[in-house]
Protein backbone atom coordinates (compact mmCIF):
# COMPACT_ATOMS: atom_id res chain seq x y z
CA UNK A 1 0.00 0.00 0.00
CA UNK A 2 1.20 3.78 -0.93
CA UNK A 3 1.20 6.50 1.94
CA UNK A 4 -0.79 9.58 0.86
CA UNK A 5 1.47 12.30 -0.39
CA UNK A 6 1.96 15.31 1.93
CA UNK A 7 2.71 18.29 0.03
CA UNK A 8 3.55 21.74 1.03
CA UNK A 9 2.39 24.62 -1.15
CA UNK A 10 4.34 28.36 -0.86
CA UNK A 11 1.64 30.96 -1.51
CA UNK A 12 3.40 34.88 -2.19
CA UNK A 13 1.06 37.42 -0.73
CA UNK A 14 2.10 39.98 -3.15
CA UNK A 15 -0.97 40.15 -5.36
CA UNK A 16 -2.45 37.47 -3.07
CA UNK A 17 -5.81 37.47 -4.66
CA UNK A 18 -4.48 36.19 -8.16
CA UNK A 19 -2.22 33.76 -6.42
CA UNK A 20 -4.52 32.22 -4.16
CA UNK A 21 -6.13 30.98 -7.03
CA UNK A 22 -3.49 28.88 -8.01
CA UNK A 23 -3.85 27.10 -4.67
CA UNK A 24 -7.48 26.84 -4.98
CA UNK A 25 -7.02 25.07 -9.00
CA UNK A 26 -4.39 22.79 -6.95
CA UNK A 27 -6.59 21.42 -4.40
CA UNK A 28 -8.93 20.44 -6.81
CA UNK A 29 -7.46 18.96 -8.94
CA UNK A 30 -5.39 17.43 -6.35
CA UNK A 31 -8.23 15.93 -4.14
CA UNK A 32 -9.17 14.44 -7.47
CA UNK A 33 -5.44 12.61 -8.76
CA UNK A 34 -4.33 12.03 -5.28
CA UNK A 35 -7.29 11.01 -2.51
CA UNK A 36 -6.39 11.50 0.89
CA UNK A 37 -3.49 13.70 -0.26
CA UNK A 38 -2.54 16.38 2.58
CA UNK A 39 -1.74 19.84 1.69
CA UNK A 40 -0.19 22.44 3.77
CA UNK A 41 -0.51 26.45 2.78
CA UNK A 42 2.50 28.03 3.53
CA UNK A 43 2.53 32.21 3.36
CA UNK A 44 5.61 34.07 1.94
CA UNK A 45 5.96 38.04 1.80
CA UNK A 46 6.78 37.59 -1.83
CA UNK A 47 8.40 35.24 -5.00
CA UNK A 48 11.65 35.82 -3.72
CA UNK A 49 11.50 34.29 -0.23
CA UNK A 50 9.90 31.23 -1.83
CA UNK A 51 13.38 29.30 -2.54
CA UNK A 52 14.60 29.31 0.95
CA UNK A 53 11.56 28.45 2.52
CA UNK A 54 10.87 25.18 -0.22
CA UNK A 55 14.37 24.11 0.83
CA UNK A 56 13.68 24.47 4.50
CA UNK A 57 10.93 22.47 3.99
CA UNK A 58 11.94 19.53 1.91
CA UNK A 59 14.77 19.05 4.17
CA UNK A 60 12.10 18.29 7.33
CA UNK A 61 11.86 14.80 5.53
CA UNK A 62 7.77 15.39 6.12
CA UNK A 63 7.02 16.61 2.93
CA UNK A 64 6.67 14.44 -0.62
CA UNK A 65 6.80 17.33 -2.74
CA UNK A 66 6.52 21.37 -2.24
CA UNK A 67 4.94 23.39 -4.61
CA UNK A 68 5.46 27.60 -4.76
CA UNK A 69 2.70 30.01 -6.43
CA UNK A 70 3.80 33.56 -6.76
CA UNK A 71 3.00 36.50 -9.37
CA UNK A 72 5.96 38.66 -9.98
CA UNK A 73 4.84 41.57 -12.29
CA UNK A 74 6.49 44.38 -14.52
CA UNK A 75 5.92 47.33 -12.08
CA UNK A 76 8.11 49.79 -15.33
CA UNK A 77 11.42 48.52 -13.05
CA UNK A 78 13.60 45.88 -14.71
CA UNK A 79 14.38 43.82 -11.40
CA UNK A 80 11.04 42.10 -12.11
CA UNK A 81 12.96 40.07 -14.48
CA UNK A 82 16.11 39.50 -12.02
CA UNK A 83 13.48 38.30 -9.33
CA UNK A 84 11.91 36.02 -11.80
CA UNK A 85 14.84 34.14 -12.53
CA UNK A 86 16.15 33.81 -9.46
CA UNK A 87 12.91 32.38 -7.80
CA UNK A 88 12.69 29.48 -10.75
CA UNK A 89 16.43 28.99 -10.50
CA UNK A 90 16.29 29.29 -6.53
CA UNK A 91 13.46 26.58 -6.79
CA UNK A 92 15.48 24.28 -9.00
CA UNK A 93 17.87 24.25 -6.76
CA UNK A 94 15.89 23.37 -3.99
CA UNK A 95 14.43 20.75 -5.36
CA UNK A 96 18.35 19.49 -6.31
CA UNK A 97 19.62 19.47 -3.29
CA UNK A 98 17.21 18.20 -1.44
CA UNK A 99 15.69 15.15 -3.45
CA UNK A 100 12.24 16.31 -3.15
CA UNK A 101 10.75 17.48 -6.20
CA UNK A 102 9.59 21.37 -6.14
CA UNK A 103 7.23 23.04 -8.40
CA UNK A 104 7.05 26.30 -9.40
CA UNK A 105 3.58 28.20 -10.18
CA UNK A 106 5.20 31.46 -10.42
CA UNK A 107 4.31 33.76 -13.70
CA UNK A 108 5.93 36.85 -14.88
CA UNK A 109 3.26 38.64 -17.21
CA UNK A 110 4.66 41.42 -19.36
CA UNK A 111 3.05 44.69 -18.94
CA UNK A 112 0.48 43.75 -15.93
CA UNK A 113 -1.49 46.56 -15.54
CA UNK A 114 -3.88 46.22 -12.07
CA UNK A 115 -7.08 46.48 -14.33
CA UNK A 116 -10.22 44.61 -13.57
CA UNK A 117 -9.89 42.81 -16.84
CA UNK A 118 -6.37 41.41 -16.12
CA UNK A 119 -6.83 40.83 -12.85
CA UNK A 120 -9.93 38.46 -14.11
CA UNK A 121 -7.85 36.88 -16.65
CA UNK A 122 -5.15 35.91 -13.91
CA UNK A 123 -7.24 34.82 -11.42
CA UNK A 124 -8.67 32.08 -13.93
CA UNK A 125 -5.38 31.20 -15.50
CA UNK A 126 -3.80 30.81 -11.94
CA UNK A 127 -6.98 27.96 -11.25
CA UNK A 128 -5.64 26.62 -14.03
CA UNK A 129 -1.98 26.71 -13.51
CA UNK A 130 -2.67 25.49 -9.80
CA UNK A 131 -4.13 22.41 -11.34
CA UNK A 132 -1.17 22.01 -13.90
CA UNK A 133 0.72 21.72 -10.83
CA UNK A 134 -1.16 19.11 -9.29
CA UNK A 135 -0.85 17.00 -12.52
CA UNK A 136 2.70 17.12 -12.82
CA UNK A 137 3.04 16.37 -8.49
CA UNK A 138 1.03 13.23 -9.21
CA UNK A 139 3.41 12.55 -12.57
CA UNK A 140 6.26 12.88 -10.36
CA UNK A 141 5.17 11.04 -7.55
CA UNK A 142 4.25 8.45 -9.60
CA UNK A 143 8.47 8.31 -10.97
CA UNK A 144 9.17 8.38 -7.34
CA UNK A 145 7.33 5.29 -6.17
CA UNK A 146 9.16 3.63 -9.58
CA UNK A 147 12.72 4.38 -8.37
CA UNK A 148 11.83 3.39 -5.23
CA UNK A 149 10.59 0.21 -6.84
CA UNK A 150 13.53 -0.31 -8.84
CA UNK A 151 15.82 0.73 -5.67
CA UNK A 152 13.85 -2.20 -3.41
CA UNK A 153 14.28 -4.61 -6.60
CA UNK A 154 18.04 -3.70 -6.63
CA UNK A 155 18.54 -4.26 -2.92
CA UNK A 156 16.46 -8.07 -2.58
């Protein structure tokens, strides 16, 4: 019998109310590809503490994967680019030195503009990123219990 994965998920509270929604997409789709599955909501300031608290957390051993949501927007200053790339990168490496697979939900549009109508169109495509996310956890998973497999095989 498989344990049920436990799964932490980063949420930025810079433009919370977009990125929320990518938690909200997660869990359902989630609930649905992994039954019993536990998710923990974790809050961040913003994208760029995200890395340091998905390493922290993969190295407690108690999570199976840990997934980070964040919205980093062109405010007119170039660093939104700089920040971008070092979340994903920071991510990566999380997820590479700690053996637990980390997942980033983090978009940079170009030219967000705090309109109604953008705002809308984020909050939807963040449901649907959040359950992206949730697909490629229960993909990866999946690879996980096969290595372990293989590594048990190996071992007899």
């Amino acid at each position: 019998m498989t344990k049920t994965p436990r799964i932490a998920f980063i949420k930025a509270r810079w433009h919370a109310d977009v990125v929320d929604r990518a938690h909200d997409g997660f869990l359902a789709e989630a609930s649905r590809l992994m039954p019993g599955a536990t998710v923990e909501a974790w809050d961040v300031p913003g994208a760029f503490e995200m890395p340091l608290l998905a390493k922290k957390l993969a190295r407690t051993g108690k999570y199976d994967a840990v997934v980070a949501a964040a919205l980093v927007v062109d405010g007119g200053v170039y660093r939104h680019d700089f920040v971008a790339q070092a979340v994903v990168s920071g991510l990566m490496q999380a997820g590479m030195e700690t053996d637990v697979p980390v997942f980033s939900v983090s978009l940079t549009p170009h030219n967000y503009q705090e309109t109604e109508l953008l705002t809308g169109f984020y909050r939807e495509h963040f449901v649907k990123k959040g359950a992206e996310a949730a697909n490629a956890v229960a993909q990866m998973l999946a690879v996980e219990r096969q290595l372990a497999a293989l590594d048990q095989a190996q071992a007899a």
